[in-house]
PDB file of N, CA and C in Angstrom:
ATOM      1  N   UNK A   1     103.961 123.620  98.099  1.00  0.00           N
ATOM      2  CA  UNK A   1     104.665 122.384  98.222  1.00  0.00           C
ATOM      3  C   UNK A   1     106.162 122.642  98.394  1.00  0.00           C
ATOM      4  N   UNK A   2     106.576 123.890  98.130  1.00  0.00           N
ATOM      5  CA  UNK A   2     108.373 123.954  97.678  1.00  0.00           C
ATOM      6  C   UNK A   2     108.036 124.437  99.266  1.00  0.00           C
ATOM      7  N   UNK A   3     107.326 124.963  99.988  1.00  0.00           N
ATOM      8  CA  UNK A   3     107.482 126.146 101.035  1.00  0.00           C
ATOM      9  C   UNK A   3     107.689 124.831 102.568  1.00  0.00           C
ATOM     10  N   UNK A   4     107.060 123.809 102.072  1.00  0.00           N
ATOM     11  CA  UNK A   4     106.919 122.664 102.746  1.00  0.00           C
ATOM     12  C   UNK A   4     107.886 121.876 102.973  1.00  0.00           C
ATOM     13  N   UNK A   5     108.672 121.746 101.429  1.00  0.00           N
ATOM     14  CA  UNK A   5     109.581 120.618 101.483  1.00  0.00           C
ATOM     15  C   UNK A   5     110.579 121.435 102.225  1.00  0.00           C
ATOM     16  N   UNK A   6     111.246 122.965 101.733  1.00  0.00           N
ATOM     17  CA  UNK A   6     112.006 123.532 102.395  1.00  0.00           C
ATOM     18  C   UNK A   6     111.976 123.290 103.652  1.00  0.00           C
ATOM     19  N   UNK A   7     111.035 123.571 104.496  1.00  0.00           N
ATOM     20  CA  UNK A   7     110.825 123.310 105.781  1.00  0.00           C
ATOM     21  C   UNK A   7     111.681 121.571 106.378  1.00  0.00           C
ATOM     22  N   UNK A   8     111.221 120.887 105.477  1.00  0.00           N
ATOM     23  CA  UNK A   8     111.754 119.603 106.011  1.00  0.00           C
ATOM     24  C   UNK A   8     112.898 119.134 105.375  1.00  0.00           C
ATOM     25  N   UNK A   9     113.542 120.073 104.758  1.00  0.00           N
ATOM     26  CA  UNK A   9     114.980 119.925 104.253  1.00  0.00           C
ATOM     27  C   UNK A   9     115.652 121.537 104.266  1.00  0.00           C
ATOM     28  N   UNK A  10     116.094 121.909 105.520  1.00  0.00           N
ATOM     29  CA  UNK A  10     116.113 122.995 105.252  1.00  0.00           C
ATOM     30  C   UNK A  10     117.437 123.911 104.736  1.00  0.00           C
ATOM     31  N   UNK A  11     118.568 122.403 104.582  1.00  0.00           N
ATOM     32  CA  UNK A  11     119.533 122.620 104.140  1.00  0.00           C
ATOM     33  C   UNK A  11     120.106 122.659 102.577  1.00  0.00           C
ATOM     34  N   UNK A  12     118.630 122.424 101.559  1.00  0.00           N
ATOM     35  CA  UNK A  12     118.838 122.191 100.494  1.00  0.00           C
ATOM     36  C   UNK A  12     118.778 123.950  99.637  1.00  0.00           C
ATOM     37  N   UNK A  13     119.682 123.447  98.974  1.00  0.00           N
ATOM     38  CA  UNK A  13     119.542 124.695  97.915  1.00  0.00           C
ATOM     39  C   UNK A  13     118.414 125.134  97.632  1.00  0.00           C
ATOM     40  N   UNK A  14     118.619 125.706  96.439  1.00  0.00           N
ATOM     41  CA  UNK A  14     117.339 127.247  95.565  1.00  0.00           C
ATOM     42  C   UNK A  14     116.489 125.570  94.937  1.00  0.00           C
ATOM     43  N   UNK A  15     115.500 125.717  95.026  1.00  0.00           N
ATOM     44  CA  UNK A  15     114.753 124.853  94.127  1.00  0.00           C
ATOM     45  C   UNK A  15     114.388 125.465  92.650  1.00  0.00           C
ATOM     46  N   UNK A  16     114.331 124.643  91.550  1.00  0.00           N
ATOM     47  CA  UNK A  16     114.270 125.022  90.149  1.00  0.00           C
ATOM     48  C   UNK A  16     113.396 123.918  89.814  1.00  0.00           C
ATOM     49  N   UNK A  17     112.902 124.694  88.703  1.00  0.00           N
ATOM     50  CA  UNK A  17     111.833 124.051  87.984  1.00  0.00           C
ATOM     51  C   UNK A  17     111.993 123.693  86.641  1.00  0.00           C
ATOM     52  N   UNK A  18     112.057 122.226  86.147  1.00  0.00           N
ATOM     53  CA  UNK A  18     112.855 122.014  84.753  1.00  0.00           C
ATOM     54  C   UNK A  18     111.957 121.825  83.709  1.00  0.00           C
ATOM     55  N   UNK A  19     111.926 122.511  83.160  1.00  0.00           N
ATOM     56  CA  UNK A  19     111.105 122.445  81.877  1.00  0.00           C
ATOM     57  C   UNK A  19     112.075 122.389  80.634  1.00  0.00           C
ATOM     58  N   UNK A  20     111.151 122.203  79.344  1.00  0.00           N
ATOM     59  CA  UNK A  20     111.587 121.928  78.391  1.00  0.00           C
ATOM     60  C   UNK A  20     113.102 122.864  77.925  1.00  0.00           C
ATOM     61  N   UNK A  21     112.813 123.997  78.058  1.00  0.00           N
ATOM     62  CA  UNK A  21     113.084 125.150  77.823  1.00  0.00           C
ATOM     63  C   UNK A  21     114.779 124.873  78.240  1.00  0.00           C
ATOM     64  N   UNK A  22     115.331 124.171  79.764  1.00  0.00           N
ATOM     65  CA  UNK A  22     116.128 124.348  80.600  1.00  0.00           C
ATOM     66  C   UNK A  22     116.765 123.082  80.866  1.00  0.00           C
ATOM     67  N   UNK A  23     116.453 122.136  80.195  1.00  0.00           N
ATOM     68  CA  UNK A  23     117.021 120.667  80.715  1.00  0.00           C
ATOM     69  C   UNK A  23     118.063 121.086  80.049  1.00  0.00           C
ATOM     70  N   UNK A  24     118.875 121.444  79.368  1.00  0.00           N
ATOM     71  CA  UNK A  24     120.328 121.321  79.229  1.00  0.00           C
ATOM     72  C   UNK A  24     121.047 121.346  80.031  1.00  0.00           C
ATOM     73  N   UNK A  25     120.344 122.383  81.137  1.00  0.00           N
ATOM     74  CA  UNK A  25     120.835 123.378  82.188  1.00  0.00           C
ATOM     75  C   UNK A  25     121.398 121.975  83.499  1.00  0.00           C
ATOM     76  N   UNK A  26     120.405 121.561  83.449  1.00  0.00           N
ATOM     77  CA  UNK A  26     120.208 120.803  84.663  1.00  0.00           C
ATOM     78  C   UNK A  26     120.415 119.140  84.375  1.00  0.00           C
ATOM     79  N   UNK A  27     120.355 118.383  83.172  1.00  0.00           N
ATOM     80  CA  UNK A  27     119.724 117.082  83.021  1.00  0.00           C
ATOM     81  C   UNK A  27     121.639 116.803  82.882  1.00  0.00           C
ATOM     82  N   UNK A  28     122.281 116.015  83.667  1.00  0.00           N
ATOM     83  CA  UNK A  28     123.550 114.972  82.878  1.00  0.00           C
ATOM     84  C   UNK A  28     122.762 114.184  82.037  1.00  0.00           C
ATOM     85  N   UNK A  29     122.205 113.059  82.154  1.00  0.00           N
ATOM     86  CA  UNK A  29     121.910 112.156  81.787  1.00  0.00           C
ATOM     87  C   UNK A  29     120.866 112.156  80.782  1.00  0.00           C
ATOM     88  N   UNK A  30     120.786 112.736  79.653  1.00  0.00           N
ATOM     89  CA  UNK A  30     119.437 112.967  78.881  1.00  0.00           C
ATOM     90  C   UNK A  30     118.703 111.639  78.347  1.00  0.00           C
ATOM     91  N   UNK A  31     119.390 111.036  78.136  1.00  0.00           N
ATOM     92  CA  UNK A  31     118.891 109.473  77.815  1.00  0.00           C
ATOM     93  C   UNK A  31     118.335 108.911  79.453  1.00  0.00           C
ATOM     94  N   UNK A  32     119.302 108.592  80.488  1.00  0.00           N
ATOM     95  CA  UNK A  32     118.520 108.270  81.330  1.00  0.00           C
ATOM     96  C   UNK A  32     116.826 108.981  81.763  1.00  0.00           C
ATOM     97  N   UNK A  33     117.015 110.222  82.184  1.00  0.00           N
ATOM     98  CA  UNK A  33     115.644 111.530  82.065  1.00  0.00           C
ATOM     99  C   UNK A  33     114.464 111.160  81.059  1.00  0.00           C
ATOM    100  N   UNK A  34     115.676 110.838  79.641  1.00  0.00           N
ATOM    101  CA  UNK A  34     114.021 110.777  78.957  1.00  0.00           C
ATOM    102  C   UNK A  34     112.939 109.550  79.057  1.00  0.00           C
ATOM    103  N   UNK A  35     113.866 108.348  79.731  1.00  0.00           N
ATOM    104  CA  UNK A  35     113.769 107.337  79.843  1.00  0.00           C
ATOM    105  C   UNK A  35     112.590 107.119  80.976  1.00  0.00           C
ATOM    106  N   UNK A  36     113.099 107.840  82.134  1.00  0.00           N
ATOM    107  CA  UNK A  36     111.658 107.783  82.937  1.00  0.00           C
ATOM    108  C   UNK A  36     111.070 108.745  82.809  1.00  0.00           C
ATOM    109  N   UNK A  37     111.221 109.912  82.122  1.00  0.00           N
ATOM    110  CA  UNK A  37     110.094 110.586  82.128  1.00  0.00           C
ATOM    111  C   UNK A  37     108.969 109.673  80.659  1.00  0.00           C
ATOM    112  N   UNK A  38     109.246 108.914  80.356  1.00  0.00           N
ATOM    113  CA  UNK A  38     108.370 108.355  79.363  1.00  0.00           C
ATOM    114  C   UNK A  38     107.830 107.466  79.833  1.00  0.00           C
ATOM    115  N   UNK A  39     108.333 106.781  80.431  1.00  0.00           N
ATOM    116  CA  UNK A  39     107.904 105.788  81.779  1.00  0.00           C
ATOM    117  C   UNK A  39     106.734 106.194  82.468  1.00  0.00           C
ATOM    118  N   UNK A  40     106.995 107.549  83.151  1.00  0.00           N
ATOM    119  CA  UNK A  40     105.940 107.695  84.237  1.00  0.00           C
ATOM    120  C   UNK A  40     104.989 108.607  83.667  1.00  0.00           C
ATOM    121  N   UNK A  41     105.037 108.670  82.184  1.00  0.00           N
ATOM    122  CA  UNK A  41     104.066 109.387  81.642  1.00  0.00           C
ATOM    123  C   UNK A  41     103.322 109.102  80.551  1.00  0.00           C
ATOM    124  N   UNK A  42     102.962 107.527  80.014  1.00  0.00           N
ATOM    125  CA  UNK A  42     102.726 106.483  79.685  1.00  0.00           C
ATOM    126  C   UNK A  42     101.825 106.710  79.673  1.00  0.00           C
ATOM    127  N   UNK A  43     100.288 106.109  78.736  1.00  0.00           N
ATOM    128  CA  UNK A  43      99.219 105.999  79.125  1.00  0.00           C
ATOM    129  C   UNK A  43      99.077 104.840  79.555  1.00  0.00           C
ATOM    130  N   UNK A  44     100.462 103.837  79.484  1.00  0.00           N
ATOM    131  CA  UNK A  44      99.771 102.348  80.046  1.00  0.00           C
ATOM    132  C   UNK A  44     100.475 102.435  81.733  1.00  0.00           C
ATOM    133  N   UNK A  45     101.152 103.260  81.901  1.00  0.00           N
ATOM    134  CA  UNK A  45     101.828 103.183  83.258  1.00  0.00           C
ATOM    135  C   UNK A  45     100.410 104.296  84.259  1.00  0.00           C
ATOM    136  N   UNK A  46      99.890 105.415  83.633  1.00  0.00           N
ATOM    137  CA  UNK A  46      99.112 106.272  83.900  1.00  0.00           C
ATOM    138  C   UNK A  46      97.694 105.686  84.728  1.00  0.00           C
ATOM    139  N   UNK A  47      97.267 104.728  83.377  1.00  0.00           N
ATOM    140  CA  UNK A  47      95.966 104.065  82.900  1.00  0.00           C
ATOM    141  C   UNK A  47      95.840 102.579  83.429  1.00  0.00           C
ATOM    142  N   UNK A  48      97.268 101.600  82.658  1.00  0.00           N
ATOM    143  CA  UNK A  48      96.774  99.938  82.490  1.00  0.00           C
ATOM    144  C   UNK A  48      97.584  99.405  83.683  1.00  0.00           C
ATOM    145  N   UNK A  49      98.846 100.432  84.436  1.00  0.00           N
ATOM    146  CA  UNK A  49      99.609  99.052  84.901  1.00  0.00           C
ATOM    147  C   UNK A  49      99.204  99.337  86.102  1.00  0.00           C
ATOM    148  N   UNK A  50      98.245  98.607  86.864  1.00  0.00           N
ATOM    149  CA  UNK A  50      97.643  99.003  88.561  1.00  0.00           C
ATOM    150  C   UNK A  50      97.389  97.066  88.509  1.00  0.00           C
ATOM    151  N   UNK A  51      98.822  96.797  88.875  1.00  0.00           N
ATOM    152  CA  UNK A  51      98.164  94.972  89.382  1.00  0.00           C
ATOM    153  C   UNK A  51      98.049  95.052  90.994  1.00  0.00           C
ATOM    154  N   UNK A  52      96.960  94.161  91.447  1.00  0.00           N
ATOM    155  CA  UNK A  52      96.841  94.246  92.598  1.00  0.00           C
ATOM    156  C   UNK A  52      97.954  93.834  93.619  1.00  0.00           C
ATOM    157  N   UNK A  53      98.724  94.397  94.412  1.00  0.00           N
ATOM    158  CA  UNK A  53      99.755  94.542  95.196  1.00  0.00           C
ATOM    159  C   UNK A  53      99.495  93.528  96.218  1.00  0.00           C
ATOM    160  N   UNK A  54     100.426  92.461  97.014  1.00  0.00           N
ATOM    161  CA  UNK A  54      99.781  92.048  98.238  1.00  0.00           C
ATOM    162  C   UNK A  54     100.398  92.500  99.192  1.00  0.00           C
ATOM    163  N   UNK A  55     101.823  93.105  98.904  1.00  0.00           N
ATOM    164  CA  UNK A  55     102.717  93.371  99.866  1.00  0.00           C
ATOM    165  C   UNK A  55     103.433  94.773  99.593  1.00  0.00           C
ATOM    166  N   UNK A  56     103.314  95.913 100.553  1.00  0.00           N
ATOM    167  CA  UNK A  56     104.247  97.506 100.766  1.00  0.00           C
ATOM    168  C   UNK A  56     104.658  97.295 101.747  1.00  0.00           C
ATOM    169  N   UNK A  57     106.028  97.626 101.157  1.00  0.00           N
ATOM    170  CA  UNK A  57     106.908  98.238 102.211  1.00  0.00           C
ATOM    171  C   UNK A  57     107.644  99.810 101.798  1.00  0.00           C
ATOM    172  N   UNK A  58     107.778 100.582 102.689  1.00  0.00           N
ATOM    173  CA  UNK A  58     107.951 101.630 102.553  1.00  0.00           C
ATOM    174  C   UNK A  58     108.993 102.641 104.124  1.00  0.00           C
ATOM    175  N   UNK A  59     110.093 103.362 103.393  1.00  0.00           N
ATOM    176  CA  UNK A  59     110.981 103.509 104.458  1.00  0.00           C
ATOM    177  C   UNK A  59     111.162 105.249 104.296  1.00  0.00           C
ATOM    178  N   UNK A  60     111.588 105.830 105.031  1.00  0.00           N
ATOM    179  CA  UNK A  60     112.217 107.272 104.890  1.00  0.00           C
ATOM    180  C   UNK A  60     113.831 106.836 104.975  1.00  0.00           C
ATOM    181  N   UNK A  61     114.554 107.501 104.219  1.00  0.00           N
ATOM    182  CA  UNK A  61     115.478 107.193 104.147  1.00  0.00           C
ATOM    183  C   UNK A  61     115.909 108.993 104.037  1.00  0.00           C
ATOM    184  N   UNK A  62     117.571 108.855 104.188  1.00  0.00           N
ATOM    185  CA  UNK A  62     118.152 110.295 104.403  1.00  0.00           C
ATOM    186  C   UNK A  62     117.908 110.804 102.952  1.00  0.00           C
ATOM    187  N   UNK A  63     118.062 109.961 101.774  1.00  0.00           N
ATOM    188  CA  UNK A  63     117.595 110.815 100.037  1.00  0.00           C
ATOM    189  C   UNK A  63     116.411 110.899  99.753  1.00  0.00           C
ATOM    190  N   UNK A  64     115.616 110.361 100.556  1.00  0.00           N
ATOM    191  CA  UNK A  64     114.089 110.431 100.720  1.00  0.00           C
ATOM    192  C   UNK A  64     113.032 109.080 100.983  1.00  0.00           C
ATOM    193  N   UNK A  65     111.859 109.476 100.614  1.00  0.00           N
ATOM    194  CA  UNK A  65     111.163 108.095 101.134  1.00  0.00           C
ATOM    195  C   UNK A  65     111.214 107.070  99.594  1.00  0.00           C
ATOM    196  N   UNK A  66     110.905 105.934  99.952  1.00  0.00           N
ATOM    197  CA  UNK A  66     111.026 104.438  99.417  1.00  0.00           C
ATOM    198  C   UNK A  66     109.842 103.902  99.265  1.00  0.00           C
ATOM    199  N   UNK A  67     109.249 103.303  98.438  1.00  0.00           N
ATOM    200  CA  UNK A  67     108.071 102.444  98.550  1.00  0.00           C
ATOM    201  C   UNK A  67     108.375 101.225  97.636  1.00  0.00           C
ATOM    202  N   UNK A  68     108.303 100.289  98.088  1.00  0.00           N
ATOM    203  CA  UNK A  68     108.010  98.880  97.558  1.00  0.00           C
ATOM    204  C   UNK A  68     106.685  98.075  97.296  1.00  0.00           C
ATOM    205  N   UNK A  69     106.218  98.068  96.037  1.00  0.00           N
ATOM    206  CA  UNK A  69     105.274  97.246  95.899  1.00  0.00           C
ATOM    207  C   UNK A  69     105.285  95.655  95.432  1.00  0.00           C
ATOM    208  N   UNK A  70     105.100  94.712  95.805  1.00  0.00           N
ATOM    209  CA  UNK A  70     105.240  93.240  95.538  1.00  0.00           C
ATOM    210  C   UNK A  70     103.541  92.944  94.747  1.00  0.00           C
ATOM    211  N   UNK A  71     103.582  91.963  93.914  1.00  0.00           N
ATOM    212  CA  UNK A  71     102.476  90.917  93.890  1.00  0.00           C
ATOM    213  C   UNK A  71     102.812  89.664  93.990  1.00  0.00           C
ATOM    214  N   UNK A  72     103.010  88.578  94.748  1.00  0.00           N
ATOM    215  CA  UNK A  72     103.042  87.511  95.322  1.00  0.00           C
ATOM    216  C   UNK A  72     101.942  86.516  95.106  1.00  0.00           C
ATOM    217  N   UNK A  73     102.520  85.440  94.471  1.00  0.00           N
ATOM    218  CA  UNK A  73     101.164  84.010  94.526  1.00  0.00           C
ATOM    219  C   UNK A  73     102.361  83.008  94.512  1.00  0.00           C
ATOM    220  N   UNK A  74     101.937  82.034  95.457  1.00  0.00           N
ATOM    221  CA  UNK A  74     102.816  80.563  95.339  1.00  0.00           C
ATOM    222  C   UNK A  74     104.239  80.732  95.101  1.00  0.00           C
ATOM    223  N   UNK A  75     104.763  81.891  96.499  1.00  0.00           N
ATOM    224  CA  UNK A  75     105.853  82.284  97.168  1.00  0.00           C
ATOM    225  C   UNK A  75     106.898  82.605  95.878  1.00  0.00           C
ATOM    226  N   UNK A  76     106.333  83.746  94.628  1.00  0.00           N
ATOM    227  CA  UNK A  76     106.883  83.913  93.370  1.00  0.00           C
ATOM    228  C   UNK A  76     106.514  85.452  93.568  1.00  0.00           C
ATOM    229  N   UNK A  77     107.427  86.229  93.105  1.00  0.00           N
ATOM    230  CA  UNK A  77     107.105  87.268  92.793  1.00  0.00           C
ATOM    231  C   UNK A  77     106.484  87.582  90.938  1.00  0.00           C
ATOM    232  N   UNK A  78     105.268  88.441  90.856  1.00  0.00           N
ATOM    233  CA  UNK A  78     105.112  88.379  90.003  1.00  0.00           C
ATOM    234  C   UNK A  78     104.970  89.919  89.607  1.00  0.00           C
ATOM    235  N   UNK A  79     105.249  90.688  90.349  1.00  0.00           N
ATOM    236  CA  UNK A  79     105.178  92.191  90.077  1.00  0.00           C
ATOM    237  C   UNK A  79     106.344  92.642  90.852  1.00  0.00           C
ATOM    238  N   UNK A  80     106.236  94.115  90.710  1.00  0.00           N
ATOM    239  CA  UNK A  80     107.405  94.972  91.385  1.00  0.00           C
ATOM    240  C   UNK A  80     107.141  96.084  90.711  1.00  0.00           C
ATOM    241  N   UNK A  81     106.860  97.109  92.288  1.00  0.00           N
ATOM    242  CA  UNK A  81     106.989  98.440  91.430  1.00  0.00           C
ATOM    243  C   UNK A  81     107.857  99.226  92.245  1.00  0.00           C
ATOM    244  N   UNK A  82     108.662 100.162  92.356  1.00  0.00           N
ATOM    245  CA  UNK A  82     109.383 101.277  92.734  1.00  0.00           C
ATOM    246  C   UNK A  82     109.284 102.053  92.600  1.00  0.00           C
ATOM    247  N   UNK A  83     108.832 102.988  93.773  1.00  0.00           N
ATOM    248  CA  UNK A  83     108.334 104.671  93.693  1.00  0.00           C
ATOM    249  C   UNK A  83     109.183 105.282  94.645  1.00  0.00           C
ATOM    250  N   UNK A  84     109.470 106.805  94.381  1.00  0.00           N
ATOM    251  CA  UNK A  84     110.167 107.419  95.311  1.00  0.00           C
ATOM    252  C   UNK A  84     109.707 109.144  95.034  1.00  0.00           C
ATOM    253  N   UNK A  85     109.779 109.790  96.220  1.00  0.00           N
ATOM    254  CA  UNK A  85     109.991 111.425  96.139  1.00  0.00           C
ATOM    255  C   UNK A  85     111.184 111.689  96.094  1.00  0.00           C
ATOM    256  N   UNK A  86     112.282 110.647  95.841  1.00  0.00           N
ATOM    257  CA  UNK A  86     113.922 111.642  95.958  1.00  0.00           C
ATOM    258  C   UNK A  86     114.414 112.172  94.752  1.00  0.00           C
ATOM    259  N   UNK A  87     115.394 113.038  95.314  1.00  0.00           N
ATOM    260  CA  UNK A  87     115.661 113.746  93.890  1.00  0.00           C
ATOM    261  C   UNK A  87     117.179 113.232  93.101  1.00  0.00           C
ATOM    262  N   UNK A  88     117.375 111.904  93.909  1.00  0.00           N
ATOM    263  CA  UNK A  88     118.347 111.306  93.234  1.00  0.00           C
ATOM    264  C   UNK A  88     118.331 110.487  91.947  1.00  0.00           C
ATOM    265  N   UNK A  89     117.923 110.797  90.894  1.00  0.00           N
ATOM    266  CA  UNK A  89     117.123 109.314  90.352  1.00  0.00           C
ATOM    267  C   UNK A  89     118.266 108.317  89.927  1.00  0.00           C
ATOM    268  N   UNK A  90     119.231 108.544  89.821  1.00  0.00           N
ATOM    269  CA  UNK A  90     120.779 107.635  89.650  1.00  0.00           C
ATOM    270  C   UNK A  90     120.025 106.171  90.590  1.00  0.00           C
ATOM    271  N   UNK A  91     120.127 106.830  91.919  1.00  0.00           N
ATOM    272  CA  UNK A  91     119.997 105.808  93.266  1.00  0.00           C
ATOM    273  C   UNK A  91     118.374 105.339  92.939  1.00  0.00           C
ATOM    274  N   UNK A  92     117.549 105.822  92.786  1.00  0.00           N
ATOM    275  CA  UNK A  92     116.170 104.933  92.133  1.00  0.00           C
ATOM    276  C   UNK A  92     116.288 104.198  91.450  1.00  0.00           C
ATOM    277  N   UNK A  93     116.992 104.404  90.369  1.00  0.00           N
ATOM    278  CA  UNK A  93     117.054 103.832  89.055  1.00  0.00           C
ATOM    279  C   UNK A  93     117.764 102.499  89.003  1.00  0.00           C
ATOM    280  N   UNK A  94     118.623 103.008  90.500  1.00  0.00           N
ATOM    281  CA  UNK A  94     119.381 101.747  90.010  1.00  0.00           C
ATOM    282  C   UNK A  94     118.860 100.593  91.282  1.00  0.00           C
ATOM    283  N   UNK A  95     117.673 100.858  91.862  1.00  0.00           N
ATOM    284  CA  UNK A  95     116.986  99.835  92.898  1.00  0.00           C
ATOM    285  C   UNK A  95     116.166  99.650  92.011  1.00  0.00           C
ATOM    286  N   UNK A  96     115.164 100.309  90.871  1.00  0.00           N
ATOM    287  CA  UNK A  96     114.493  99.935  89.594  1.00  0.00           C
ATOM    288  C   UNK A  96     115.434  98.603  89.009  1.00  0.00           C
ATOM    289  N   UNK A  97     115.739  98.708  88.471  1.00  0.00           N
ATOM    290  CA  UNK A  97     116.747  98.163  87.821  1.00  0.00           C
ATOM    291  C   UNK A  97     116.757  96.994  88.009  1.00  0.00           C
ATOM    292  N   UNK A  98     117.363  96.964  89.387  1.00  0.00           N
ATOM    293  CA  UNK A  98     117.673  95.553  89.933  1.00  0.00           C
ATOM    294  C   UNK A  98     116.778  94.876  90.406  1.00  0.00           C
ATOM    295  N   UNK A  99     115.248  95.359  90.154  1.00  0.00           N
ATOM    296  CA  UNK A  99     114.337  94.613  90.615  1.00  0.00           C
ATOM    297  C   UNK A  99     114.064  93.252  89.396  1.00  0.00           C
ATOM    298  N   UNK A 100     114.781  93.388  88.306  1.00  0.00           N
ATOM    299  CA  UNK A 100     114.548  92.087  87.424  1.00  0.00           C
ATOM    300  C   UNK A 100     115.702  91.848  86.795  1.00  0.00           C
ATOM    301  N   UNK A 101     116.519  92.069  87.795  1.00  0.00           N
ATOM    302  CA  UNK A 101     118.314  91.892  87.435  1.00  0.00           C
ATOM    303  C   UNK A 101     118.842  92.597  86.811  1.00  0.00           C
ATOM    304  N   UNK A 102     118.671  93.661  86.194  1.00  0.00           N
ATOM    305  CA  UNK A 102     119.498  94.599  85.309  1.00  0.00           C
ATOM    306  C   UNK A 102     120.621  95.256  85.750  1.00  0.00           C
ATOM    307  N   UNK A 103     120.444  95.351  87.402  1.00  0.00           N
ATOM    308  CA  UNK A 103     121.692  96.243  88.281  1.00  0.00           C
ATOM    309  C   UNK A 103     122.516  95.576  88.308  1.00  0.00           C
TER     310      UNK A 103
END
């Protein structure tokens, strides 16, 4: 997978692998980090939260790709999810965010 992404980013640095051991090394934000890594490692985010979607949209963008999930009834949004492969999570976090006004 690293031999891949290199290929399609071929201007990016040494890739590293962050484990427990090394987040000092690498993490600014340890509160933000721990924040989604608890998030996306949830047994209810893992397991319970799959509501049926009616609407994706999804973009490549230059920090990476985008996905938008909606659930929609009687022109209301009633879901929202935000997924990404980028390695920015500042810029995720803060389109997370603002999906229920927090940004």
């Amino acid at each position: 997978m690293i031999e891949a992404y290199h290929r399609y980013h071929p201007s990016l640095g040494q890739v590293v692998e962050i484990t427990e051991d090394n987040t000092h090394e690498y993490i600014v934000d340890k509160a933000q980090y721990q924040s989604i890594y608890d998030r996306y490692t949830s047994h209810n985010f893992l397991y319970n939260s799959n509501p049926s979607f009616t609407h994706k949209f999804d973009q490549r963008f230059s920090f990476g790709m985008l996905e938008i999930l909606l659930s929609c009834s009687e022109n209301t949004i009633s879901a929202c999810e935000v997924f990404s492969n980028s390695l920015y999570l500042r810029k995720i976090a803060a389109i997370d965010r603002g999906k229920d006004g927090r940004a």
